[in-house]
C-alpha atoms as a PDB file:
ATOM      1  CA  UNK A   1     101.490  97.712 249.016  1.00  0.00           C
ATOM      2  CA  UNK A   2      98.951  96.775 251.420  1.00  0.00           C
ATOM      3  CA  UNK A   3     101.418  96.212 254.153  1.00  0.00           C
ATOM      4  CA  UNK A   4     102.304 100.313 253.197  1.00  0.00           C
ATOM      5  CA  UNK A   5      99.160 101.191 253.261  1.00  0.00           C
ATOM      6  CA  UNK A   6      98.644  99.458 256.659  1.00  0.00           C
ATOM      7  CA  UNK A   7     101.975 101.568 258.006  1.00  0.00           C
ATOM      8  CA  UNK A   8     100.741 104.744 256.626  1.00  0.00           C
ATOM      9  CA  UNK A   9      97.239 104.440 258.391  1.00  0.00           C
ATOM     10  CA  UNK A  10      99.280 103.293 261.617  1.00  0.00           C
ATOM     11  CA  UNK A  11     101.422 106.274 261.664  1.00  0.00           C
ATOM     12  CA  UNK A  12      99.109 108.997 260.745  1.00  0.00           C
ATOM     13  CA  UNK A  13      96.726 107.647 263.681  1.00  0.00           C
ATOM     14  CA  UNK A  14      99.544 108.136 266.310  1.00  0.00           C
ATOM     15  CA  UNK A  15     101.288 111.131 265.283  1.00  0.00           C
ATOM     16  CA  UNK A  16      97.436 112.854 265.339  1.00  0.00           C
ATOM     17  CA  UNK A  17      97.216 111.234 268.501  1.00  0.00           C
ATOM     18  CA  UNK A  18     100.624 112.191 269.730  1.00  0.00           C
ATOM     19  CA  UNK A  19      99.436 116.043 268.757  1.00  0.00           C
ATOM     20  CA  UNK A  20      96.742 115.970 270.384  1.00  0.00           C
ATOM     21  CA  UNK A  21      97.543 114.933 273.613  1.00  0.00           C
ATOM     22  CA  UNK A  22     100.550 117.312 273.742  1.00  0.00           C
ATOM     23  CA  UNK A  23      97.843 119.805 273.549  1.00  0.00           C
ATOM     24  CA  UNK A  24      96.006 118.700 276.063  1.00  0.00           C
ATOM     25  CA  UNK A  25      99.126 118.481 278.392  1.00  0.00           C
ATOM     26  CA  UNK A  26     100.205 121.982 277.763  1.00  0.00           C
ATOM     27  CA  UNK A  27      95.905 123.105 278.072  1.00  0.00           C
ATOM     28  CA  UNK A  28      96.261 121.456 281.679  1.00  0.00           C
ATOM     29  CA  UNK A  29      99.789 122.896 282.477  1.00  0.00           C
ATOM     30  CA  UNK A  30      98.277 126.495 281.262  1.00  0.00           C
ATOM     31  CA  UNK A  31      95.567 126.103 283.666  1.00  0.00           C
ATOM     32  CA  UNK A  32      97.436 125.806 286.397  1.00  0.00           C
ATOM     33  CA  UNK A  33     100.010 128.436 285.269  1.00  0.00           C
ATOM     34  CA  UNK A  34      97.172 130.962 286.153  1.00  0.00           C
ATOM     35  CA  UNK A  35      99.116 133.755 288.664  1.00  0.00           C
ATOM     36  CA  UNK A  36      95.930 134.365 290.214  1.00  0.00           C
ATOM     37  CA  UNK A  37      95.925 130.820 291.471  1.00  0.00           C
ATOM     38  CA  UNK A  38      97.587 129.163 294.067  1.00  0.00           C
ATOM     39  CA  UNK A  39     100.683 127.456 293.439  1.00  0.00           C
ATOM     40  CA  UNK A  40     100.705 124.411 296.106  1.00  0.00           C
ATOM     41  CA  UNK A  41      98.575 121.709 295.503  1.00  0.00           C
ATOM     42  CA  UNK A  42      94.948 121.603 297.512  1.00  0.00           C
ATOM     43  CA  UNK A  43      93.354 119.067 296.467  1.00  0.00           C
ATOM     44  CA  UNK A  44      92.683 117.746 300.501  1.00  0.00           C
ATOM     45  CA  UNK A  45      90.536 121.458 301.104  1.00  0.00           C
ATOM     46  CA  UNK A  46      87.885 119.726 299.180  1.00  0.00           C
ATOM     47  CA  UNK A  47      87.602 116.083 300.463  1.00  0.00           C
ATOM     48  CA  UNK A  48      84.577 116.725 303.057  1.00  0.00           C
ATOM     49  CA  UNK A  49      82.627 118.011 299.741  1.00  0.00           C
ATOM     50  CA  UNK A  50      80.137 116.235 297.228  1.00  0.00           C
ATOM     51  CA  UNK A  51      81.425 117.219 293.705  1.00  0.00           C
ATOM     52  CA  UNK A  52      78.979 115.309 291.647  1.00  0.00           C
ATOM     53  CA  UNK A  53      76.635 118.168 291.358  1.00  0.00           C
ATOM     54  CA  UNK A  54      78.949 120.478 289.514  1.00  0.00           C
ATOM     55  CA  UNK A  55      79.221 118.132 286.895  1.00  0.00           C
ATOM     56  CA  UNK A  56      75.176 117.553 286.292  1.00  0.00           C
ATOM     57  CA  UNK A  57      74.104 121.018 287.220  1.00  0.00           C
ATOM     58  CA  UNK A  58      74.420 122.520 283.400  1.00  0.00           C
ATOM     59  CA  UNK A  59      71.597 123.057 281.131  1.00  0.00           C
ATOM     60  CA  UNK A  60      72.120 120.863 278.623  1.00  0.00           C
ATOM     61  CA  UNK A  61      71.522 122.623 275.479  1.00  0.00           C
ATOM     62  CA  UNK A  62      74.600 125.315 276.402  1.00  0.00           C
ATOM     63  CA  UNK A  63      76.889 122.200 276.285  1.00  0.00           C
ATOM     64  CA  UNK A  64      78.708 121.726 273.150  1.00  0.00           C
ATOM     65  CA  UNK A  65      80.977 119.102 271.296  1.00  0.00           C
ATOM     66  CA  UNK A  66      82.801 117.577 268.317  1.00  0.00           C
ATOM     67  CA  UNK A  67      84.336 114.433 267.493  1.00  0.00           C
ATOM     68  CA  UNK A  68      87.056 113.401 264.579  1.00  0.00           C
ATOM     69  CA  UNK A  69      88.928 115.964 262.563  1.00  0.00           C
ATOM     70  CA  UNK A  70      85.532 117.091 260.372  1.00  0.00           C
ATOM     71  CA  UNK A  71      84.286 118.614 263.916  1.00  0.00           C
ATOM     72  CA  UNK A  72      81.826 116.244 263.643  1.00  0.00           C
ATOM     73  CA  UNK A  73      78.827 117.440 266.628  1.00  0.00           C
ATOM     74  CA  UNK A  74      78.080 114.798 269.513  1.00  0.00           C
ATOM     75  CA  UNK A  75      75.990 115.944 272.860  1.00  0.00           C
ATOM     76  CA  UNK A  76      77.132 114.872 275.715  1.00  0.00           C
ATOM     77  CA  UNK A  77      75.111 114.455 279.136  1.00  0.00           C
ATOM     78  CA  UNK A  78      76.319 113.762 282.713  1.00  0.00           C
ATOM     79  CA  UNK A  79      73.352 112.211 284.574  1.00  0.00           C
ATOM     80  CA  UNK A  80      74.836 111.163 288.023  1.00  0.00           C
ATOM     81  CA  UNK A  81      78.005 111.424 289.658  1.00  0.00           C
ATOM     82  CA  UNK A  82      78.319 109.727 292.853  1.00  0.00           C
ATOM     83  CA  UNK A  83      81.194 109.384 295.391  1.00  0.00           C
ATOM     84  CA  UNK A  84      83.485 105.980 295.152  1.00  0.00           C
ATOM     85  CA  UNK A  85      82.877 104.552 298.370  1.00  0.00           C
ATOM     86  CA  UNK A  86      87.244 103.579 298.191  1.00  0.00           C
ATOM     87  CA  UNK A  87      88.129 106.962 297.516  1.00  0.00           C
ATOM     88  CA  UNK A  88      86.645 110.168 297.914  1.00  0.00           C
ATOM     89  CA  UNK A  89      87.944 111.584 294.662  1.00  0.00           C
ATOM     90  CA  UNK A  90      86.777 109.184 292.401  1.00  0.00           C
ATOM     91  CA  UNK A  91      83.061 109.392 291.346  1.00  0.00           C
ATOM     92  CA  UNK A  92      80.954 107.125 289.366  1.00  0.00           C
ATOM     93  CA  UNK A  93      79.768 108.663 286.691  1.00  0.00           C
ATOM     94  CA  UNK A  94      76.683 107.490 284.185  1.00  0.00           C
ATOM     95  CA  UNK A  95      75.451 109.675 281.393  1.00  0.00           C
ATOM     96  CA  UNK A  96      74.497 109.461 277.213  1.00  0.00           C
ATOM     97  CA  UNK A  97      75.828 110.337 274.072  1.00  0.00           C
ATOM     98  CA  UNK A  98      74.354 111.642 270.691  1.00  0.00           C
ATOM     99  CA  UNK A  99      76.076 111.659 267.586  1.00  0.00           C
ATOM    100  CA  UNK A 100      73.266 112.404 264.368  1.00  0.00           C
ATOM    101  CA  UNK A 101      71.122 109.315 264.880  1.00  0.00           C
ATOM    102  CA  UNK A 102      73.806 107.414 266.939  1.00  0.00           C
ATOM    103  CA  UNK A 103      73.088 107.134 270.861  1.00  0.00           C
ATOM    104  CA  UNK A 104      74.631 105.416 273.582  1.00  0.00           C
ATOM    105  CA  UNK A 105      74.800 105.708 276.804  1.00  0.00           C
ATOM    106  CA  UNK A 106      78.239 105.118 279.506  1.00  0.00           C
ATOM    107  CA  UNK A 107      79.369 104.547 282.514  1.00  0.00           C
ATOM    108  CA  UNK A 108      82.798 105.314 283.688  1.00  0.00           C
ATOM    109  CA  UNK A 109      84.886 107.451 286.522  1.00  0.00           C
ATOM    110  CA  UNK A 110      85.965 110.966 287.105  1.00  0.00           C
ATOM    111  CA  UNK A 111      89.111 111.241 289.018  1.00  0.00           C
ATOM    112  CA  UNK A 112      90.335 114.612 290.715  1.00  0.00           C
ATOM    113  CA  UNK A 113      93.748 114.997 290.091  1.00  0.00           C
ATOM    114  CA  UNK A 114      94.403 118.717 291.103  1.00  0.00           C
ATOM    115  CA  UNK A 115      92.495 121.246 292.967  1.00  0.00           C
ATOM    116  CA  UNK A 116      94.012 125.076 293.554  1.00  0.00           C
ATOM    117  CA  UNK A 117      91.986 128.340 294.904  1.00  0.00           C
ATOM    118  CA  UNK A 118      92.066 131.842 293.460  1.00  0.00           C
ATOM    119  CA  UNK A 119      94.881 133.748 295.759  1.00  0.00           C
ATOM    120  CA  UNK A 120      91.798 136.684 296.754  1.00  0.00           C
ATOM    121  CA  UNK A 121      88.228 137.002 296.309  1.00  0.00           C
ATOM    122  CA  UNK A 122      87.181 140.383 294.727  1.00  0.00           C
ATOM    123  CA  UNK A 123      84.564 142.486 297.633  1.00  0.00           C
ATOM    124  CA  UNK A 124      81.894 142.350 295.472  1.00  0.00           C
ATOM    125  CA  UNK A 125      81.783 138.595 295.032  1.00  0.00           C
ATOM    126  CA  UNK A 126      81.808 138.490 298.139  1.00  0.00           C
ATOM    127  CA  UNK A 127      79.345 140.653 299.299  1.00  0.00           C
ATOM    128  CA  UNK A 128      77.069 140.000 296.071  1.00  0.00           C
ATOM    129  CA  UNK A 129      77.588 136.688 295.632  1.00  0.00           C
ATOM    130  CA  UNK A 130      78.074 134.865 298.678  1.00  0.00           C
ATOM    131  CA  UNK A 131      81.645 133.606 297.549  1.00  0.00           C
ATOM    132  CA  UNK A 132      83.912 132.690 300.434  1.00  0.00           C
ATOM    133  CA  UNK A 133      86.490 131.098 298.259  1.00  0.00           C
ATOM    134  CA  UNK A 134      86.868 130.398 294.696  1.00  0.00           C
ATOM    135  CA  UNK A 135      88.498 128.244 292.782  1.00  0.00           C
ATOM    136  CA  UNK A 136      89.314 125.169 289.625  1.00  0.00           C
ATOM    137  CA  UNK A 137      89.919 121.019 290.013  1.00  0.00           C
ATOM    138  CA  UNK A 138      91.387 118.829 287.141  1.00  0.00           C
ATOM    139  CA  UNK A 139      90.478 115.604 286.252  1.00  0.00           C
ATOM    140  CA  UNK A 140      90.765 112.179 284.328  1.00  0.00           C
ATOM    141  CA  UNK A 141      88.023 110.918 283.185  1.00  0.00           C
ATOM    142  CA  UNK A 142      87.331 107.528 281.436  1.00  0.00           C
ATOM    143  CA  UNK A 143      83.612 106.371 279.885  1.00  0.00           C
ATOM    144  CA  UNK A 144      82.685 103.833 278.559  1.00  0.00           C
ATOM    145  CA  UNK A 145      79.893 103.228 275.902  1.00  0.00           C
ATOM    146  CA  UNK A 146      77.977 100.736 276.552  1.00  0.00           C
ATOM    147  CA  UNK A 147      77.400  98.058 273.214  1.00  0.00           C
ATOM    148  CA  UNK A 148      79.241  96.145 271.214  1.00  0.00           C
ATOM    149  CA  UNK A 149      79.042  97.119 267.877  1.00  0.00           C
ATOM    150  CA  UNK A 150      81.809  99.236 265.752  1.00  0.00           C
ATOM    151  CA  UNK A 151      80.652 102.488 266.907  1.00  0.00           C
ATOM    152  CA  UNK A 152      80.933 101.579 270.662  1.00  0.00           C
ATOM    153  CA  UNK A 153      83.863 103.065 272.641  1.00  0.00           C
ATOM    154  CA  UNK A 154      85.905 104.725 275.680  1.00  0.00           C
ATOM    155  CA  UNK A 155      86.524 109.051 276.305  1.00  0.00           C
ATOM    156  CA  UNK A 156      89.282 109.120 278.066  1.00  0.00           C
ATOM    157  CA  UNK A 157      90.849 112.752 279.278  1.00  0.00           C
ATOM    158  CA  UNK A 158      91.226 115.683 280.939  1.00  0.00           C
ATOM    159  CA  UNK A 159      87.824 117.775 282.902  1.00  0.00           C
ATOM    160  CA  UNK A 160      88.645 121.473 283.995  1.00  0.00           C
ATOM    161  CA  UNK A 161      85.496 122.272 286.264  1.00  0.00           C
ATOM    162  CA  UNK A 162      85.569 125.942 287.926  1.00  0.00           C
ATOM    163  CA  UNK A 163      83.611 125.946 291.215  1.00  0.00           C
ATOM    164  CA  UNK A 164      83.249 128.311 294.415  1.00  0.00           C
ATOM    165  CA  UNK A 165      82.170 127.516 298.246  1.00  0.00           C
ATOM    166  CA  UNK A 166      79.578 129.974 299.453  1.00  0.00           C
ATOM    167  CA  UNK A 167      79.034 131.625 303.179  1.00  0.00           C
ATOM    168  CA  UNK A 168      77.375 128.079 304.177  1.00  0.00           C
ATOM    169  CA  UNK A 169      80.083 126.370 303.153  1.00  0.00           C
ATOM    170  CA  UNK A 170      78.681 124.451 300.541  1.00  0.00           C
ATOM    171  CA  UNK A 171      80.049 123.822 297.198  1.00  0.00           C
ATOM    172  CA  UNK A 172      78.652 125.479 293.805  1.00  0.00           C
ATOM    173  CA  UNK A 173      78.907 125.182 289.837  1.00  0.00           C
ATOM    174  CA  UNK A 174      80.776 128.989 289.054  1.00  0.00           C
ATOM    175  CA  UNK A 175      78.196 130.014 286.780  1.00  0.00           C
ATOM    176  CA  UNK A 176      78.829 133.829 288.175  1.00  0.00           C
ATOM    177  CA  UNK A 177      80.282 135.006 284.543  1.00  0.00           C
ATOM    178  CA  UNK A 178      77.491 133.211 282.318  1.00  0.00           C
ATOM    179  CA  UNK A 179      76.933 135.502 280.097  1.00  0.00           C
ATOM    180  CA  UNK A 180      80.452 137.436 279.729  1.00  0.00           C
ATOM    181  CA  UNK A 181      82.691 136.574 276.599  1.00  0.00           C
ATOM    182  CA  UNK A 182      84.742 134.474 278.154  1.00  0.00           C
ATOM    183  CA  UNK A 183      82.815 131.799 280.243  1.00  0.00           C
ATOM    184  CA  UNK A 184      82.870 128.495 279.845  1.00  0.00           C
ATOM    185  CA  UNK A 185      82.768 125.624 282.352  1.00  0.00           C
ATOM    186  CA  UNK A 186      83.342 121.801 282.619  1.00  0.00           C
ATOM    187  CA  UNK A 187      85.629 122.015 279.799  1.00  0.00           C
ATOM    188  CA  UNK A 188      86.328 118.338 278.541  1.00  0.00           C
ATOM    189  CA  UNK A 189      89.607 117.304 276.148  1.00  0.00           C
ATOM    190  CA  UNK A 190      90.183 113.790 275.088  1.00  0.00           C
ATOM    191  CA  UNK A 191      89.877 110.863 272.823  1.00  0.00           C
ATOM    192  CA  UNK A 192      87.425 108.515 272.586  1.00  0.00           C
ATOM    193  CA  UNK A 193      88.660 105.169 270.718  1.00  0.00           C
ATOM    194  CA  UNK A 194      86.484 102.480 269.730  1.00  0.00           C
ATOM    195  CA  UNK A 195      86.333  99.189 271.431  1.00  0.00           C
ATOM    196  CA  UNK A 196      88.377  96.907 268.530  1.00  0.00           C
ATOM    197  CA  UNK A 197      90.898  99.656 268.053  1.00  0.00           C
ATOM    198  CA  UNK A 198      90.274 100.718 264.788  1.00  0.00           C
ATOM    199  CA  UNK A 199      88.780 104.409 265.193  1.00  0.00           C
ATOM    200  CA  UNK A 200      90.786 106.618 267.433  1.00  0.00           C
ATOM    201  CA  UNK A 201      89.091 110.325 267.612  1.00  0.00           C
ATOM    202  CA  UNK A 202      89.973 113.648 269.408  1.00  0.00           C
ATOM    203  CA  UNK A 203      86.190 114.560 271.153  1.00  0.00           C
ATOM    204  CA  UNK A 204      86.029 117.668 273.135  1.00  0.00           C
ATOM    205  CA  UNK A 205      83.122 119.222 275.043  1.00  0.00           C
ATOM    206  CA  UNK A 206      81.793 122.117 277.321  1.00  0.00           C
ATOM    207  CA  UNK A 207      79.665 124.412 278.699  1.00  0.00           C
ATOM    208  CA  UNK A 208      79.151 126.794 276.766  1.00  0.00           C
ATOM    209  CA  UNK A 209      82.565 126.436 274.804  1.00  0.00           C
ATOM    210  CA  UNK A 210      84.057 123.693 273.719  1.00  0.00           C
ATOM    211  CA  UNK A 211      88.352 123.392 274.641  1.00  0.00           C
ATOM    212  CA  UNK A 212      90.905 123.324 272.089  1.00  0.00           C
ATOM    213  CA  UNK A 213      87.952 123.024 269.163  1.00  0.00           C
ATOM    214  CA  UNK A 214      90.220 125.197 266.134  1.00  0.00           C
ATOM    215  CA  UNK A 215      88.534 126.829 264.092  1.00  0.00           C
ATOM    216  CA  UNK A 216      85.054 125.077 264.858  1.00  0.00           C
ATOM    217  CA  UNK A 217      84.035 128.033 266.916  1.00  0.00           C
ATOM    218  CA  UNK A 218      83.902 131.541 265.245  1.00  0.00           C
ATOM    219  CA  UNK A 219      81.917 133.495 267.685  1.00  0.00           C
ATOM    220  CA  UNK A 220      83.349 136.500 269.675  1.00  0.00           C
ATOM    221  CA  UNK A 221      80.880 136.890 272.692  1.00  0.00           C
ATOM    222  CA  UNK A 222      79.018 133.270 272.832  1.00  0.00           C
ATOM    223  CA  UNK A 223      79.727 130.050 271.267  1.00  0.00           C
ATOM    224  CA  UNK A 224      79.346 130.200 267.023  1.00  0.00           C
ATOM    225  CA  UNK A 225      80.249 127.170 264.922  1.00  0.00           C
ATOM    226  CA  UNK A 226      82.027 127.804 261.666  1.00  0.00           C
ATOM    227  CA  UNK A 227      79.388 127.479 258.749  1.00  0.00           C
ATOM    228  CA  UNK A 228      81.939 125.068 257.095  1.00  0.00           C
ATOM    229  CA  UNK A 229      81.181 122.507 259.573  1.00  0.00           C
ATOM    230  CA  UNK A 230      77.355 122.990 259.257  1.00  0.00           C
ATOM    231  CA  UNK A 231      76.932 119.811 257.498  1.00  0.00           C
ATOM    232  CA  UNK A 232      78.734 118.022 260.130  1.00  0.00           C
ATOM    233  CA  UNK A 233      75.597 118.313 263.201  1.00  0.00           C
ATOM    234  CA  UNK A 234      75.769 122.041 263.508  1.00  0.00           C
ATOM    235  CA  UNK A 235      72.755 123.020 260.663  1.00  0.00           C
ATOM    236  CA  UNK A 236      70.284 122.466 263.855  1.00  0.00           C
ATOM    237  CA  UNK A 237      72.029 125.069 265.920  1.00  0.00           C
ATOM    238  CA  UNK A 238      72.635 127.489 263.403  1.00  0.00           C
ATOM    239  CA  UNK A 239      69.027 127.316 262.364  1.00  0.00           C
ATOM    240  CA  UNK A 240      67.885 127.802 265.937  1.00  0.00           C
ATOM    241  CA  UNK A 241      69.936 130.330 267.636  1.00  0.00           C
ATOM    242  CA  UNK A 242      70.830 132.324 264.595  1.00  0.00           C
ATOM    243  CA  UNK A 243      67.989 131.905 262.346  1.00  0.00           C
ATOM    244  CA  UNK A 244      65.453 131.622 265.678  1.00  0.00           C
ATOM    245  CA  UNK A 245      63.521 128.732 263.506  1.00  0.00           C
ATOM    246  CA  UNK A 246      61.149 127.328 266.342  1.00  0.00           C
ATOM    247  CA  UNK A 247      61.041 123.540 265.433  1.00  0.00           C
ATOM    248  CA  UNK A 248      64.736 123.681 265.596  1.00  0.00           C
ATOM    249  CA  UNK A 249      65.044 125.592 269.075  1.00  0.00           C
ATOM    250  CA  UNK A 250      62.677 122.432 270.013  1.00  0.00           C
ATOM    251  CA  UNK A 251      65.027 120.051 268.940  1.00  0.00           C
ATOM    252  CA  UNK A 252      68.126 122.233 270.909  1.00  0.00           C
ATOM    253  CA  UNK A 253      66.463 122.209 273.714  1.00  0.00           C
ATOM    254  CA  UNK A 254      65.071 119.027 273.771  1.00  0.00           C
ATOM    255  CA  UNK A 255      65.387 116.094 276.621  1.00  0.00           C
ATOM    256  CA  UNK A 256      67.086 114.059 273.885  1.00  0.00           C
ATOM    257  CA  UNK A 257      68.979 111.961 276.879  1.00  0.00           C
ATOM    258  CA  UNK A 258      65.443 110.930 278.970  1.00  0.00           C
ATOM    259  CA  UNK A 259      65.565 107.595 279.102  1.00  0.00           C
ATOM    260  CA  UNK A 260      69.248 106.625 279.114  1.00  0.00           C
ATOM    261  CA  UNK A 261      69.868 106.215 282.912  1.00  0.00           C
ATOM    262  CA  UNK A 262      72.433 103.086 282.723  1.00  0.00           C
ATOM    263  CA  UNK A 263      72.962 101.291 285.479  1.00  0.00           C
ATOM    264  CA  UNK A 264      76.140 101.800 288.010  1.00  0.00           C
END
């Protein structure tokens, strides 16, 4: 019976697993399905550029996450990104995690794995906005917690970032639709599995949305969790943006990440 038991664990694991990361497959082939996108690969147009600022640029408390099936929240921070001195499209990445009580910080990589620009650039971007050419990279990524204990693990996945280069040529976080329905930004899909094995979890986060979250988010013009989840991390939130209860827009906003700065 116990063996059973064992099996049944074992196979409900991977075929959640197995869902999941079809999902993310088909998220990433959707993204670059886009007809307003190039269709060749140009991931070269962007090797004289310093990416890690588009990844630590966000404001913090617009970035959003779950973890496990109950939507469980976790906050996620990026806190540098530097260039791999072996290859220019690998960064070194350190940041924190928050999950309740439960904080950790990581170090890992970010590896670009795609890179295509918008076919045109409307006038008034660029007139307005400085744009001179727009456009998204995909990524792996891989963190790891640091610790040792049973709540300790690795994210592993996929990072959609949306960027532009301006007039000067220099590289920027596409922040230019903050604010309209549909924006969102370093849009993170993965796992993260603990370090014996035994706890293998879909965790997704973004900026300002979260990627592939089901029915977690309920809002139509900004980011709304689902009041069923509410016990699950998401009380604070509610309480601050909806019910605009001061302590708790002091905990949203807070520098809850300040002195987790691992070491590279």
């Amino acid at each position: 019976m116990r063996a059973l038991s064992t099996f049944l664990l074992l196979f409900i694991v991977f075929t959640s697993f197995a869902a999941a990361q079809g999902d993310i497959a088909n998220w990433r082939k959707d993204l670059l399905a886009d007809p307003l996108l190039a269709r060749v690969e140009q991931k070269a147009q962007l090797k004289r550029y310093d990416l890690g600022s588009l990844w630590i640029a966000d404001d913090n408390s617009t970035v959003f996450g779950f973890i496990g099936k109950n939507h469980q929240r976790i906050r996620v921070k990026l806190i540098s990104a530097e260039t791999s001195r072996a290859n220019s499209f690998v960064y070194n990445v350190a940041g924190a995690s928050l999950v309740g009580e439960t904080f950790r910080t990581f170090k890992g990589t970010i590896s670009v794995a795609s890179v295509r620009f918008y076919r045109s650039i409307e006038p008034e971007l660029a007139a307005e906005q400085h744009v001179k050419k727009r456009g998204i990279l995909l990524a792996d990524y891989r963190f790891v917690e640091e610790g040792a204990d049973p709540h300790t693990g690795v994210f592993t996945g996929t990072l959609f970032t949306a960027f532009y280069i301006d007039d000067a040529a220099k590289i920027r976080y596409d922040d230019i639709e903050d604010g309209a329905d549909a924006f969102r930004n370093n849009q993170f899909a993965g796992r993260w599995r603990s370090l014996d094995g035994k706890m293998d979890l879909e965790c997704n986060w973004g900026d300002s949305r979260i990627p592939l979250s089901g029915d977690l988010d309920i809002g139509d013009g900004e980011f709304s969790p689902n009041p069923k989840y509410f016990k699950n991390g998401w009380q604070g939130f509610h309480d601050a943006y909806i019910n605009q209860d001061a302590e708790a827009i002091k905990q949203e906003q807070r520098v809850w990440w300040a002195n987790a700065v691992p070491k590279q």
